[in-house]
PDB file of N, CA and C in Angstrom:
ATOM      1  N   UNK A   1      31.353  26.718 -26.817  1.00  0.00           N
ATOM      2  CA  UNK A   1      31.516  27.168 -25.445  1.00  0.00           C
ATOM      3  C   UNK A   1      32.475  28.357 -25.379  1.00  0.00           C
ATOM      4  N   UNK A   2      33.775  28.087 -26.168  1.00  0.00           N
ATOM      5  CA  UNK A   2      34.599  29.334 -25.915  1.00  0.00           C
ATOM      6  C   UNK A   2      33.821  30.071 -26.342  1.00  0.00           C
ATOM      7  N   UNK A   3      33.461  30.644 -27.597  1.00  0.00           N
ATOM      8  CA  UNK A   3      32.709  31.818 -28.488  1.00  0.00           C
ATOM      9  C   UNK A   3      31.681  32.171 -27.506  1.00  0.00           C
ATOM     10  N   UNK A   4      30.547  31.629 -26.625  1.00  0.00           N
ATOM     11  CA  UNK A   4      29.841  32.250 -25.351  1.00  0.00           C
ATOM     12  C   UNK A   4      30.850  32.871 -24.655  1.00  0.00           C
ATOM     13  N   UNK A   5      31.570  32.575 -24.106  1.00  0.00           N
ATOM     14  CA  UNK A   5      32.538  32.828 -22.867  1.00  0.00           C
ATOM     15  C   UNK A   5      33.042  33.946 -23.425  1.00  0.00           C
ATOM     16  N   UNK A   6      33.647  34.622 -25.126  1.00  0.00           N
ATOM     17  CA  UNK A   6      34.443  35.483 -25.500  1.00  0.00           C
ATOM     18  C   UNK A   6      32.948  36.621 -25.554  1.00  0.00           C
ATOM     19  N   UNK A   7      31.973  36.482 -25.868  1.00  0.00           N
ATOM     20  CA  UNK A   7      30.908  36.911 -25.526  1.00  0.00           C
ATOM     21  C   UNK A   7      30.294  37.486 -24.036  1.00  0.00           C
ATOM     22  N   UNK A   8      30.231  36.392 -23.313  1.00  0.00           N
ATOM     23  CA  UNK A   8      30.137  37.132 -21.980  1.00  0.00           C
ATOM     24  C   UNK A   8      30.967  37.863 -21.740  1.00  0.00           C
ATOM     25  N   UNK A   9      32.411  37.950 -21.693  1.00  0.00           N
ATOM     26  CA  UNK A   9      33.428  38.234 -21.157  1.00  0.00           C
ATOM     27  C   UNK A   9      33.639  39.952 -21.981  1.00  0.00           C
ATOM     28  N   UNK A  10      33.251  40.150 -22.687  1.00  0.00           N
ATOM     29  CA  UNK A  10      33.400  41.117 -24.219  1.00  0.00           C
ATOM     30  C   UNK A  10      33.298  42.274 -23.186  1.00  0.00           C
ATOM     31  N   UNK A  11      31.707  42.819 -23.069  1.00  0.00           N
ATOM     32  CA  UNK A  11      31.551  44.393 -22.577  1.00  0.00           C
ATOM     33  C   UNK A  11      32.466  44.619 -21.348  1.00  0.00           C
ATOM     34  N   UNK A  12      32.336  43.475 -20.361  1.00  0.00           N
ATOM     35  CA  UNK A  12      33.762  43.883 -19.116  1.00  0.00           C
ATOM     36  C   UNK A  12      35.024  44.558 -19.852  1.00  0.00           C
ATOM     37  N   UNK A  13      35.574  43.494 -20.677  1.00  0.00           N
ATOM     38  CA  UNK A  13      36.730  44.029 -20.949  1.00  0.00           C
ATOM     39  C   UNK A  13      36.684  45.642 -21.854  1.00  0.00           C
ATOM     40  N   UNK A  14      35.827  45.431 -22.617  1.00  0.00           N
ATOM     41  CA  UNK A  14      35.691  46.840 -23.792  1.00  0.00           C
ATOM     42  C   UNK A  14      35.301  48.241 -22.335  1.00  0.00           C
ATOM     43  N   UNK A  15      34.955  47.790 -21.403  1.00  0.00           N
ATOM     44  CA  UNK A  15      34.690  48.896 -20.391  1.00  0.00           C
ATOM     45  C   UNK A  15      36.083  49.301 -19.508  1.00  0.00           C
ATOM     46  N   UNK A  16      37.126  47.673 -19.491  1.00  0.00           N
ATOM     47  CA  UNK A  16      38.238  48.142 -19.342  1.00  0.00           C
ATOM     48  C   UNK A  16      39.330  48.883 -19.966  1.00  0.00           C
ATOM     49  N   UNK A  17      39.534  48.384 -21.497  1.00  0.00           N
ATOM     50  CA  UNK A  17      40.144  48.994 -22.083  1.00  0.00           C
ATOM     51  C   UNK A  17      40.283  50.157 -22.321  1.00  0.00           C
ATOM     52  N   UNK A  18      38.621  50.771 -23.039  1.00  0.00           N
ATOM     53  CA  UNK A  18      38.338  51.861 -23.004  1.00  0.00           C
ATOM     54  C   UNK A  18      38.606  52.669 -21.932  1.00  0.00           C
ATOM     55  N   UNK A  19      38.861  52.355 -20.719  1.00  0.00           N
ATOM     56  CA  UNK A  19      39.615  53.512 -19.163  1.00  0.00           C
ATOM     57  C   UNK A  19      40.992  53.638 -19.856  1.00  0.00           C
ATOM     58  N   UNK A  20      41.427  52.046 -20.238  1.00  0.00           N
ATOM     59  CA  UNK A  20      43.107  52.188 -20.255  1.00  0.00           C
ATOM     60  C   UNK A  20      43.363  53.484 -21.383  1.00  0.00           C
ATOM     61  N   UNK A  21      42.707  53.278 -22.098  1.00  0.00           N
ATOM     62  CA  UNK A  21      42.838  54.335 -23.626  1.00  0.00           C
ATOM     63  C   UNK A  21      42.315  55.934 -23.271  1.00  0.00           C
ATOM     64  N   UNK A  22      41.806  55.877 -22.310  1.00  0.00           N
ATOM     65  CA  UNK A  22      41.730  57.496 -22.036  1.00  0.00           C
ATOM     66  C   UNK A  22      43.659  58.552 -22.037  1.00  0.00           C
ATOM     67  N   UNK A  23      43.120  59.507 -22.754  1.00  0.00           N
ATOM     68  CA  UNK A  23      44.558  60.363 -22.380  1.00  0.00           C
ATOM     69  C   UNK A  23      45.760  59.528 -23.460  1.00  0.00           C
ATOM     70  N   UNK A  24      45.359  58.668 -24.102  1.00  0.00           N
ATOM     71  CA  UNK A  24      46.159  57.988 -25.201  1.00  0.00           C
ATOM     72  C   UNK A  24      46.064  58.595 -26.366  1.00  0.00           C
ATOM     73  N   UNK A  25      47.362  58.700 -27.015  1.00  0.00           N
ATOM     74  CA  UNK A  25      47.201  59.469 -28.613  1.00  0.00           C
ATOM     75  C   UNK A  25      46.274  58.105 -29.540  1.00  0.00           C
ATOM     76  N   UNK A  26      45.053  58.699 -30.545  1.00  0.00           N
ATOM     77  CA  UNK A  26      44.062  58.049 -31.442  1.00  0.00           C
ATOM     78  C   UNK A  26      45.468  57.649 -32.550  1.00  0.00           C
ATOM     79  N   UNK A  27      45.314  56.311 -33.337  1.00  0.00           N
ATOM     80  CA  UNK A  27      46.152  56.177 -34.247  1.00  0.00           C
ATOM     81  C   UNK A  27      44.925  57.029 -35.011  1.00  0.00           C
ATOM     82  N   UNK A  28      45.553  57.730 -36.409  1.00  0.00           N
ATOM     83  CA  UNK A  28      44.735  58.158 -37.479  1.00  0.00           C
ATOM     84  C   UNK A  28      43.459  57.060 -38.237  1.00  0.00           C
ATOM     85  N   UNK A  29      44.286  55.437 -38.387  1.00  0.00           N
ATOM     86  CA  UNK A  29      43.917  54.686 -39.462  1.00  0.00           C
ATOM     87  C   UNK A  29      42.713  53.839 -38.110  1.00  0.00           C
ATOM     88  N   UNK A  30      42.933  53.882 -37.094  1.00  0.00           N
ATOM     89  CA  UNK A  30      41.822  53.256 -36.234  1.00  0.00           C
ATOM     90  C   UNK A  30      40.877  54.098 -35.573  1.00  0.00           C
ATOM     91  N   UNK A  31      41.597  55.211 -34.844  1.00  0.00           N
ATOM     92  CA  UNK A  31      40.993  56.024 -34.284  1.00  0.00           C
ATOM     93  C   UNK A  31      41.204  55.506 -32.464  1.00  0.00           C
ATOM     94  N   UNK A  32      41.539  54.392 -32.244  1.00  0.00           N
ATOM     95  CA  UNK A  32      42.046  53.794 -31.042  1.00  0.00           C
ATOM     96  C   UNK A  32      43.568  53.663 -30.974  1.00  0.00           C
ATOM     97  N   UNK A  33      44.025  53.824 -29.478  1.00  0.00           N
ATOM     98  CA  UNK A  33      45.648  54.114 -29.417  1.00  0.00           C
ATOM     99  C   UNK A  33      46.282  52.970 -29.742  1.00  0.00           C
ATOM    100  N   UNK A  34      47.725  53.142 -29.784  1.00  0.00           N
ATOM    101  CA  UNK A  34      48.104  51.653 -30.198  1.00  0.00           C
ATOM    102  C   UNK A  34      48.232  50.220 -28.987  1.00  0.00           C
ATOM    103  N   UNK A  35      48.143  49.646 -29.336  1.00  0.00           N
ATOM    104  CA  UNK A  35      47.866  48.435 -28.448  1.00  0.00           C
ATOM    105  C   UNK A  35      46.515  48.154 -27.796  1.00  0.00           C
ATOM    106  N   UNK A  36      45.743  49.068 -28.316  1.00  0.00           N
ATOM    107  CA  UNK A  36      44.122  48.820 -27.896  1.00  0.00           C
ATOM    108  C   UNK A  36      43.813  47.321 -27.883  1.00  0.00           C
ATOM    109  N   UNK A  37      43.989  46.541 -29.443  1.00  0.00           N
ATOM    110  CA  UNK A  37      43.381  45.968 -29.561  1.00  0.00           C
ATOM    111  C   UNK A  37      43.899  45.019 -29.807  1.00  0.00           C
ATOM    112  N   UNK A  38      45.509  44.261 -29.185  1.00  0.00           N
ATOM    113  CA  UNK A  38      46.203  44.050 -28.372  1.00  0.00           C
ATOM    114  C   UNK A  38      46.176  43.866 -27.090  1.00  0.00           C
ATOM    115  N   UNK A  39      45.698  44.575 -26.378  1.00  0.00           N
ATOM    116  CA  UNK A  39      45.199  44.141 -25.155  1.00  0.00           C
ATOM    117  C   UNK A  39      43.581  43.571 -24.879  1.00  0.00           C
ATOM    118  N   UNK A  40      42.850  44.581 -25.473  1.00  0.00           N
ATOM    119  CA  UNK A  40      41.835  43.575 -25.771  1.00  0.00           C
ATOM    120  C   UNK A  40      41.565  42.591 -25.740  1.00  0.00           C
ATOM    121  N   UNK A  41      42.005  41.772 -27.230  1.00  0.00           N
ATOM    122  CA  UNK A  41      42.614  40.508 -27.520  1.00  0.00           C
ATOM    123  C   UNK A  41      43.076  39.860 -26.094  1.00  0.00           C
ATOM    124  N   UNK A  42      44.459  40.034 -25.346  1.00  0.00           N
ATOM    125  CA  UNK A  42      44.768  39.508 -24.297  1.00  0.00           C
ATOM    126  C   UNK A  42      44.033  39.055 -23.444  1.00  0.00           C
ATOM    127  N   UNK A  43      43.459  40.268 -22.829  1.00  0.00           N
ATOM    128  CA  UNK A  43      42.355  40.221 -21.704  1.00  0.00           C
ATOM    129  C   UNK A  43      41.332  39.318 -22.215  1.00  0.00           C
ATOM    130  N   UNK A  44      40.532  39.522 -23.027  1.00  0.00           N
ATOM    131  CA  UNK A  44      39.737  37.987 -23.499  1.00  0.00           C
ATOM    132  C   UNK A  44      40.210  36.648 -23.387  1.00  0.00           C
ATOM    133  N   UNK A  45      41.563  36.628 -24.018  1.00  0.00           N
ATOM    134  CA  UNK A  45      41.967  35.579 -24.136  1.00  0.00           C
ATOM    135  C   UNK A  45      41.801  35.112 -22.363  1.00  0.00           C
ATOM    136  N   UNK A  46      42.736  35.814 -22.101  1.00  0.00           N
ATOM    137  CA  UNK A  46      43.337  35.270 -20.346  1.00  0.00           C
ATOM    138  C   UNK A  46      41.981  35.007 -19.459  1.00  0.00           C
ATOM    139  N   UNK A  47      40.622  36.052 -19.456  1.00  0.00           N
ATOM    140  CA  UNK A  47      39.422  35.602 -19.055  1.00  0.00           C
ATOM    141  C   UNK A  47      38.854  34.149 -19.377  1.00  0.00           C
ATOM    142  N   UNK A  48      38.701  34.253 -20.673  1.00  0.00           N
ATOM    143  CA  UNK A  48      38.262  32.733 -21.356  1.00  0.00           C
ATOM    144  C   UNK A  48      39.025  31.631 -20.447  1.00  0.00           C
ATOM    145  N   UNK A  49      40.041  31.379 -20.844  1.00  0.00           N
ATOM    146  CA  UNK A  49      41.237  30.607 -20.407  1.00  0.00           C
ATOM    147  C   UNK A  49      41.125  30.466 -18.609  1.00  0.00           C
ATOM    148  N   UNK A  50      41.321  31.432 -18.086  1.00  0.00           N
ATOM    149  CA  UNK A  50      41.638  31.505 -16.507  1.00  0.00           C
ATOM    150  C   UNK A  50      40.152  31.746 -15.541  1.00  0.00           C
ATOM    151  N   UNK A  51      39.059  31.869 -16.415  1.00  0.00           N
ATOM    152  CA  UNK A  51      37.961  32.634 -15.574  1.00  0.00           C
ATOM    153  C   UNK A  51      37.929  33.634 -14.554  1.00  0.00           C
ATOM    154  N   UNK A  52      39.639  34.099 -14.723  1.00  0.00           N
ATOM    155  CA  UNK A  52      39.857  35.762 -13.642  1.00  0.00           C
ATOM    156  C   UNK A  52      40.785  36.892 -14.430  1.00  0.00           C
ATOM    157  N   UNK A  53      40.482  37.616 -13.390  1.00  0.00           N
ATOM    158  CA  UNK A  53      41.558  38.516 -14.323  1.00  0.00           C
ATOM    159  C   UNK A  53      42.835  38.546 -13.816  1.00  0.00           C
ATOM    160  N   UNK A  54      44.157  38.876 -14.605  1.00  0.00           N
ATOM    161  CA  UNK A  54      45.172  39.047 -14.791  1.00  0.00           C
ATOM    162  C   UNK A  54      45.621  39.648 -13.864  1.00  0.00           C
ATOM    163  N   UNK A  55      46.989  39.172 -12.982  1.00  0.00           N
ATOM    164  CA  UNK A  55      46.980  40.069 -11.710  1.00  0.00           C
ATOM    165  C   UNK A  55      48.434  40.545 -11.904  1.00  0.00           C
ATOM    166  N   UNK A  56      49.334  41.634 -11.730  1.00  0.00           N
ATOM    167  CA  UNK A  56      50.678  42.272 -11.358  1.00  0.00           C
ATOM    168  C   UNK A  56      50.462  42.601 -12.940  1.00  0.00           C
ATOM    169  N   UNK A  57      51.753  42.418 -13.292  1.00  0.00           N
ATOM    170  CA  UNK A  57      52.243  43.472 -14.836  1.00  0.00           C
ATOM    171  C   UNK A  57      52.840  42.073 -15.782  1.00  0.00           C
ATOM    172  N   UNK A  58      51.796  42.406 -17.231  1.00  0.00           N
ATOM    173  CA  UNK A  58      51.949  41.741 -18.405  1.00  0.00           C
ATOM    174  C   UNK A  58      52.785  42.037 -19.459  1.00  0.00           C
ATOM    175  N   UNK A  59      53.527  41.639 -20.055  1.00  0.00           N
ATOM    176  CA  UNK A  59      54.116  42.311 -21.386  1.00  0.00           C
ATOM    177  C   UNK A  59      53.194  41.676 -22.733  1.00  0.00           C
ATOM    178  N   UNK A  60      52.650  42.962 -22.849  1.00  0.00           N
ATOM    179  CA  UNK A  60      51.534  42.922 -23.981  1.00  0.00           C
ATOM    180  C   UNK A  60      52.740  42.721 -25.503  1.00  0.00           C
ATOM    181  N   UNK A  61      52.256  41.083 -26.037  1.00  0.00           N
ATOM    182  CA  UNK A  61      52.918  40.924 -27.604  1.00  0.00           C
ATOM    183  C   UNK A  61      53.322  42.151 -28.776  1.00  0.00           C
ATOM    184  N   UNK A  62      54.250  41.965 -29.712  1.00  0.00           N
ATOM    185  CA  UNK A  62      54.376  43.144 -30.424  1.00  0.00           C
ATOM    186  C   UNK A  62      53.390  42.631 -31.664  1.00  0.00           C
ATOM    187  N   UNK A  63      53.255  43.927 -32.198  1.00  0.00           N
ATOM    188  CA  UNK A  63      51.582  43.626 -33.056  1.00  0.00           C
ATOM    189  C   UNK A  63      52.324  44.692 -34.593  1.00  0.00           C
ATOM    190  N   UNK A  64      51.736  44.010 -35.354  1.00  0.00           N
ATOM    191  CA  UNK A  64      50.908  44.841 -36.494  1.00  0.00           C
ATOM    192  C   UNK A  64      50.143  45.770 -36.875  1.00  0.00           C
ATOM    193  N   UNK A  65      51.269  47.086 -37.837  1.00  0.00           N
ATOM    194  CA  UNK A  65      50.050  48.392 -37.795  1.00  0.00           C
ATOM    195  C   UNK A  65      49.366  48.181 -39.495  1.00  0.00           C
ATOM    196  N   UNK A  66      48.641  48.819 -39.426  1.00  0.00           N
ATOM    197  CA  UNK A  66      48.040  48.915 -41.010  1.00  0.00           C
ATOM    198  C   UNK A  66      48.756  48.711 -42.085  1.00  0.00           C
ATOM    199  N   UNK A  67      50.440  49.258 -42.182  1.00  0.00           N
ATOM    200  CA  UNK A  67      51.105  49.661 -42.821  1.00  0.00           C
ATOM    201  C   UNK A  67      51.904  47.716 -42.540  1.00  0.00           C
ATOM    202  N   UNK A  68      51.435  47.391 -41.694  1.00  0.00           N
ATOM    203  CA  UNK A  68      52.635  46.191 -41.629  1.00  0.00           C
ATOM    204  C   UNK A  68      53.814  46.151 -41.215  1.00  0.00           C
ATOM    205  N   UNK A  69      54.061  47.297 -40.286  1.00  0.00           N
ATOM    206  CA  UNK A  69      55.228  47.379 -39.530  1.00  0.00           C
ATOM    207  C   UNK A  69      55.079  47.047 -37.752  1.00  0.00           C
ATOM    208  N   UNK A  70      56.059  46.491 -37.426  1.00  0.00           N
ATOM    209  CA  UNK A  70      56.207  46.480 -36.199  1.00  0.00           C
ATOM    210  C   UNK A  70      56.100  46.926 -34.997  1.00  0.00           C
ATOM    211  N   UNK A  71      54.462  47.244 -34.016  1.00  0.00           N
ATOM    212  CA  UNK A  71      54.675  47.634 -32.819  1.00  0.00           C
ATOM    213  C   UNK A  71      55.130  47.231 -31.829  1.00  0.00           C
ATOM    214  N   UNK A  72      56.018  47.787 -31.343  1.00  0.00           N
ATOM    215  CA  UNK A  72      56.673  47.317 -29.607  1.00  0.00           C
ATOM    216  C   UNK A  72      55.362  46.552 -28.573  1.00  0.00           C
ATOM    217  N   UNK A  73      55.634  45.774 -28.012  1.00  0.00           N
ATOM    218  CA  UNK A  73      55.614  44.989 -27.133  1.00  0.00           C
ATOM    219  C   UNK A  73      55.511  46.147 -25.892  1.00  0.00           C
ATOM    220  N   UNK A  74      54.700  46.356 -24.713  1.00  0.00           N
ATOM    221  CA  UNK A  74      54.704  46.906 -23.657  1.00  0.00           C
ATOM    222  C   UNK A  74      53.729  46.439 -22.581  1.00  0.00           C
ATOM    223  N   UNK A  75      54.190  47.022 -21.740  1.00  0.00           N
ATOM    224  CA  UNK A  75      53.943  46.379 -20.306  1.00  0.00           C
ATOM    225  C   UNK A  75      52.311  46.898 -19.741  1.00  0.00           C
ATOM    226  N   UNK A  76      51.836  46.156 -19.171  1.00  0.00           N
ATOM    227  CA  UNK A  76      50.229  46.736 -18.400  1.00  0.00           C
ATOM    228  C   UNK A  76      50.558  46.454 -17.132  1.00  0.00           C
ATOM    229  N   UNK A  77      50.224  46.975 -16.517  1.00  0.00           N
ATOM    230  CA  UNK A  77      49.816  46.638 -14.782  1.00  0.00           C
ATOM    231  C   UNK A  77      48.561  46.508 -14.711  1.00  0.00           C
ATOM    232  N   UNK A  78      48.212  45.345 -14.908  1.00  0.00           N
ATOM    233  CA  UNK A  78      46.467  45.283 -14.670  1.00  0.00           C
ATOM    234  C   UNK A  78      46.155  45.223 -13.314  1.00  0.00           C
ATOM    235  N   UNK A  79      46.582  45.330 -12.358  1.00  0.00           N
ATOM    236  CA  UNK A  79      46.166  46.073 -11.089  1.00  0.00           C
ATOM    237  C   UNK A  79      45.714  46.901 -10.912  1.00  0.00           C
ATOM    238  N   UNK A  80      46.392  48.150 -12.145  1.00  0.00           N
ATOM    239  CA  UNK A  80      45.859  49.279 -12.148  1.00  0.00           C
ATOM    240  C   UNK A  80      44.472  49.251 -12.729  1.00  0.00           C
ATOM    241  N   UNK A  81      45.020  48.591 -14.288  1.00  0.00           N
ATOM    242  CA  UNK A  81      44.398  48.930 -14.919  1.00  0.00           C
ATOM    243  C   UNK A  81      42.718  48.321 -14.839  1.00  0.00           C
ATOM    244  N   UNK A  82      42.348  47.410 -14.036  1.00  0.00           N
ATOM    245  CA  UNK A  82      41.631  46.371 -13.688  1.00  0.00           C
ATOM    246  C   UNK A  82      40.831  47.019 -12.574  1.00  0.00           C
ATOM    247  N   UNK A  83      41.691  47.776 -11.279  1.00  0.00           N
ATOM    248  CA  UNK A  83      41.239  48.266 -10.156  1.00  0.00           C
ATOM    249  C   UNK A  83      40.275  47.556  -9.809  1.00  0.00           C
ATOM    250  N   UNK A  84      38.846  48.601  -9.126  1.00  0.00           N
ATOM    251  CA  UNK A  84      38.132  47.795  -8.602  1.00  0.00           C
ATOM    252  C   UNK A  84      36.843  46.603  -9.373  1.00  0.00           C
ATOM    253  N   UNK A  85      37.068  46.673 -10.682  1.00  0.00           N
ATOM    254  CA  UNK A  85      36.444  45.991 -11.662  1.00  0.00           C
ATOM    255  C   UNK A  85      36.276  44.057 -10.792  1.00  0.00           C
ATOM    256  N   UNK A  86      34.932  44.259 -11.351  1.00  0.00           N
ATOM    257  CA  UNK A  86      34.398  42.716 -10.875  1.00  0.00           C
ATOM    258  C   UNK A  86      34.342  42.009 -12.178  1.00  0.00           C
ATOM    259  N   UNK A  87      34.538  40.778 -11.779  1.00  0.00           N
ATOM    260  CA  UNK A  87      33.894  39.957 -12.941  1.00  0.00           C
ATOM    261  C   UNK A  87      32.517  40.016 -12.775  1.00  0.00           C
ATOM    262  N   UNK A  88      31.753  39.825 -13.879  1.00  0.00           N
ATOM    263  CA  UNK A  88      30.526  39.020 -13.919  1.00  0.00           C
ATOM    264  C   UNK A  88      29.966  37.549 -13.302  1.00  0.00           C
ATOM    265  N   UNK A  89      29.002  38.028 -12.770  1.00  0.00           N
ATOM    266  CA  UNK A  89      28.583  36.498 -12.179  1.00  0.00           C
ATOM    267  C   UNK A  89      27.985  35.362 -13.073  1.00  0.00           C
ATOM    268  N   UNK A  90      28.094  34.166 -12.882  1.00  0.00           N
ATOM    269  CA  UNK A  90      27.409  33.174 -13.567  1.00  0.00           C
ATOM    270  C   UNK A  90      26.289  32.840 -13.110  1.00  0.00           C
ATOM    271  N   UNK A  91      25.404  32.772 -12.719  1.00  0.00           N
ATOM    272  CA  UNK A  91      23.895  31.109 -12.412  1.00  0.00           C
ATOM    273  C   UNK A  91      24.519  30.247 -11.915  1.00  0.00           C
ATOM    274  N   UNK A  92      24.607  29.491 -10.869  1.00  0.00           N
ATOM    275  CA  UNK A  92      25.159  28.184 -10.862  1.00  0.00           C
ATOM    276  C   UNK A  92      24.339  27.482 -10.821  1.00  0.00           C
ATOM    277  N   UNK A  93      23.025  27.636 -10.450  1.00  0.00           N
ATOM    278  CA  UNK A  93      21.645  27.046 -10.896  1.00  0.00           C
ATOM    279  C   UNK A  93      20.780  26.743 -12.113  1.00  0.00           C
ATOM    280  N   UNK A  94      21.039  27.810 -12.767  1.00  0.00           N
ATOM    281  CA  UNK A  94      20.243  27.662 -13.923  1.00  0.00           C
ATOM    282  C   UNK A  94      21.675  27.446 -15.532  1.00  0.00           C
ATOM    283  N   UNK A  95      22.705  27.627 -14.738  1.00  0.00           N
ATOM    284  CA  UNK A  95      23.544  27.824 -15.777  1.00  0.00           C
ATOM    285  C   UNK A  95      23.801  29.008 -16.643  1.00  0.00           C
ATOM    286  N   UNK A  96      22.924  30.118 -16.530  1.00  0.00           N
ATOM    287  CA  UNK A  96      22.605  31.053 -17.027  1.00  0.00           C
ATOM    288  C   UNK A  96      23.414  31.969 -16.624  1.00  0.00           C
ATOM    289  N   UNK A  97      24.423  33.156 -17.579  1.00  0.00           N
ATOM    290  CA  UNK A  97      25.180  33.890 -17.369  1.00  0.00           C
ATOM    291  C   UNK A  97      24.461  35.008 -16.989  1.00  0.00           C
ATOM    292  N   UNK A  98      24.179  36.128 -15.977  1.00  0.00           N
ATOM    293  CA  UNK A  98      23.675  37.071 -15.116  1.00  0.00           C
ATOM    294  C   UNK A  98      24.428  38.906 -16.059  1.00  0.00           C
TER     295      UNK A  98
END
Protein backbone atom coordinates (compact mmCIF):
# COMPACT_ATOMS: atom_id res chain seq x y z
CA UNK A 1 0.00 0.00 0.00
CA UNK A 2 2.66 2.54 0.96
CA UNK A 3 4.86 1.78 -2.35
CA UNK A 4 1.26 2.66 -4.47
CA UNK A 5 0.75 5.75 -2.47
CA UNK A 6 4.79 6.78 -2.97
CA UNK A 7 3.80 6.12 -6.59
CA UNK A 8 0.73 8.05 -6.92
CA UNK A 9 2.02 10.75 -4.98
CA UNK A 10 5.62 10.81 -7.16
CA UNK A 11 4.83 13.13 -10.45
CA UNK A 12 2.88 15.86 -8.03
CA UNK A 13 5.73 16.19 -6.05
CA UNK A 14 8.67 15.88 -8.94
CA UNK A 15 6.37 18.83 -10.61
CA UNK A 16 6.83 20.56 -7.28
CA UNK A 17 10.22 20.33 -6.66
CA UNK A 18 11.31 20.86 -9.96
CA UNK A 19 9.52 24.84 -9.57
CA UNK A 20 11.42 24.87 -6.17
CA UNK A 21 14.85 24.15 -8.11
CA UNK A 22 14.39 26.70 -10.77
CA UNK A 23 17.12 29.66 -10.43
CA UNK A 24 19.10 27.11 -8.03
CA UNK A 25 22.88 26.51 -8.54
CA UNK A 26 23.12 22.46 -10.39
CA UNK A 27 25.51 20.48 -7.93
CA UNK A 28 28.25 19.21 -10.63
CA UNK A 29 28.02 15.36 -9.31
CA UNK A 30 23.93 15.41 -9.66
CA UNK A 31 23.15 18.04 -11.81
CA UNK A 32 20.14 18.98 -9.23
CA UNK A 33 20.61 21.79 -6.47
CA UNK A 34 21.33 20.80 -3.12
CA UNK A 35 18.51 19.61 -1.09
CA UNK A 36 16.54 18.52 -4.15
CA UNK A 37 16.35 15.30 -3.12
CA UNK A 38 15.90 16.01 0.39
CA UNK A 39 12.94 17.55 -0.07
CA UNK A 40 11.67 15.29 -2.38
CA UNK A 41 12.15 12.57 -0.05
CA UNK A 42 10.16 14.81 2.60
CA UNK A 43 7.31 15.75 0.59
CA UNK A 44 6.63 12.02 -0.23
CA UNK A 45 7.15 11.05 2.92
CA UNK A 46 4.64 13.74 4.61
CA UNK A 47 1.98 12.97 1.53
CA UNK A 48 2.10 9.17 2.17
CA UNK A 49 1.82 9.67 5.91
CA UNK A 50 -0.72 12.79 6.10
CA UNK A 51 -2.65 12.44 2.66
CA UNK A 52 -2.04 16.52 2.38
CA UNK A 53 0.40 18.70 1.89
CA UNK A 54 2.63 20.39 4.28
CA UNK A 55 1.43 23.73 5.39
CA UNK A 56 3.72 27.06 6.89
CA UNK A 57 7.68 26.47 6.95
CA UNK A 58 9.66 23.05 7.40
CA UNK A 59 13.23 22.61 8.37
CA UNK A 60 14.37 20.30 5.71
CA UNK A 61 17.04 17.42 7.61
CA UNK A 62 20.85 17.85 7.02
CA UNK A 63 21.86 15.34 4.27
CA UNK A 64 24.78 13.77 2.59
CA UNK A 65 26.88 14.95 -0.44
CA UNK A 66 28.73 12.47 -2.69
CA UNK A 67 31.86 13.25 -1.00
CA UNK A 68 30.18 12.36 2.49
CA UNK A 69 30.18 15.57 3.98
CA UNK A 70 27.62 17.42 5.68
CA UNK A 71 24.72 19.52 4.16
CA UNK A 72 22.95 22.14 6.27
CA UNK A 73 19.56 21.61 7.19
CA UNK A 74 17.19 24.55 5.69
CA UNK A 75 13.97 25.87 5.81
CA UNK A 76 10.93 25.58 2.94
CA UNK A 77 7.84 27.51 3.10
CA UNK A 78 5.68 25.17 1.38
CA UNK A 79 3.04 27.71 1.06
CA UNK A 80 5.05 29.06 -1.31
CA UNK A 81 6.44 26.50 -2.53
CA UNK A 82 3.16 24.31 -2.91
CA UNK A 83 0.97 27.50 -4.00
CA UNK A 84 -1.86 26.73 -5.92
CA UNK A 85 -0.94 22.94 -6.44
CA UNK A 86 -3.83 20.33 -5.87
CA UNK A 87 -3.56 17.03 -4.76
CA UNK A 88 -4.70 14.31 -6.88
CA UNK A 89 -7.99 12.82 -6.60
CA UNK A 90 -8.79 9.26 -5.58
CA UNK A 91 -12.14 7.01 -6.86
CA UNK A 92 -14.00 6.57 -3.87
CA UNK A 93 -16.03 4.22 -5.87
CA UNK A 94 -14.01 2.18 -7.68
CA UNK A 95 -10.99 2.65 -5.45
CA UNK A 96 -9.09 3.62 -8.34
CA UNK A 97 -6.49 6.45 -8.18
CA UNK A 98 -7.65 9.23 -11.08
Amino acid sequence: MIESNLDFYRPIVEQIVERWAVGKPPLPTTGKPSGYYRLTNYLLNYLVEHDAFPTGIHQMPEGLDAQQQVEPSFPVDFNVVIGETRLPKISVNKGEKL
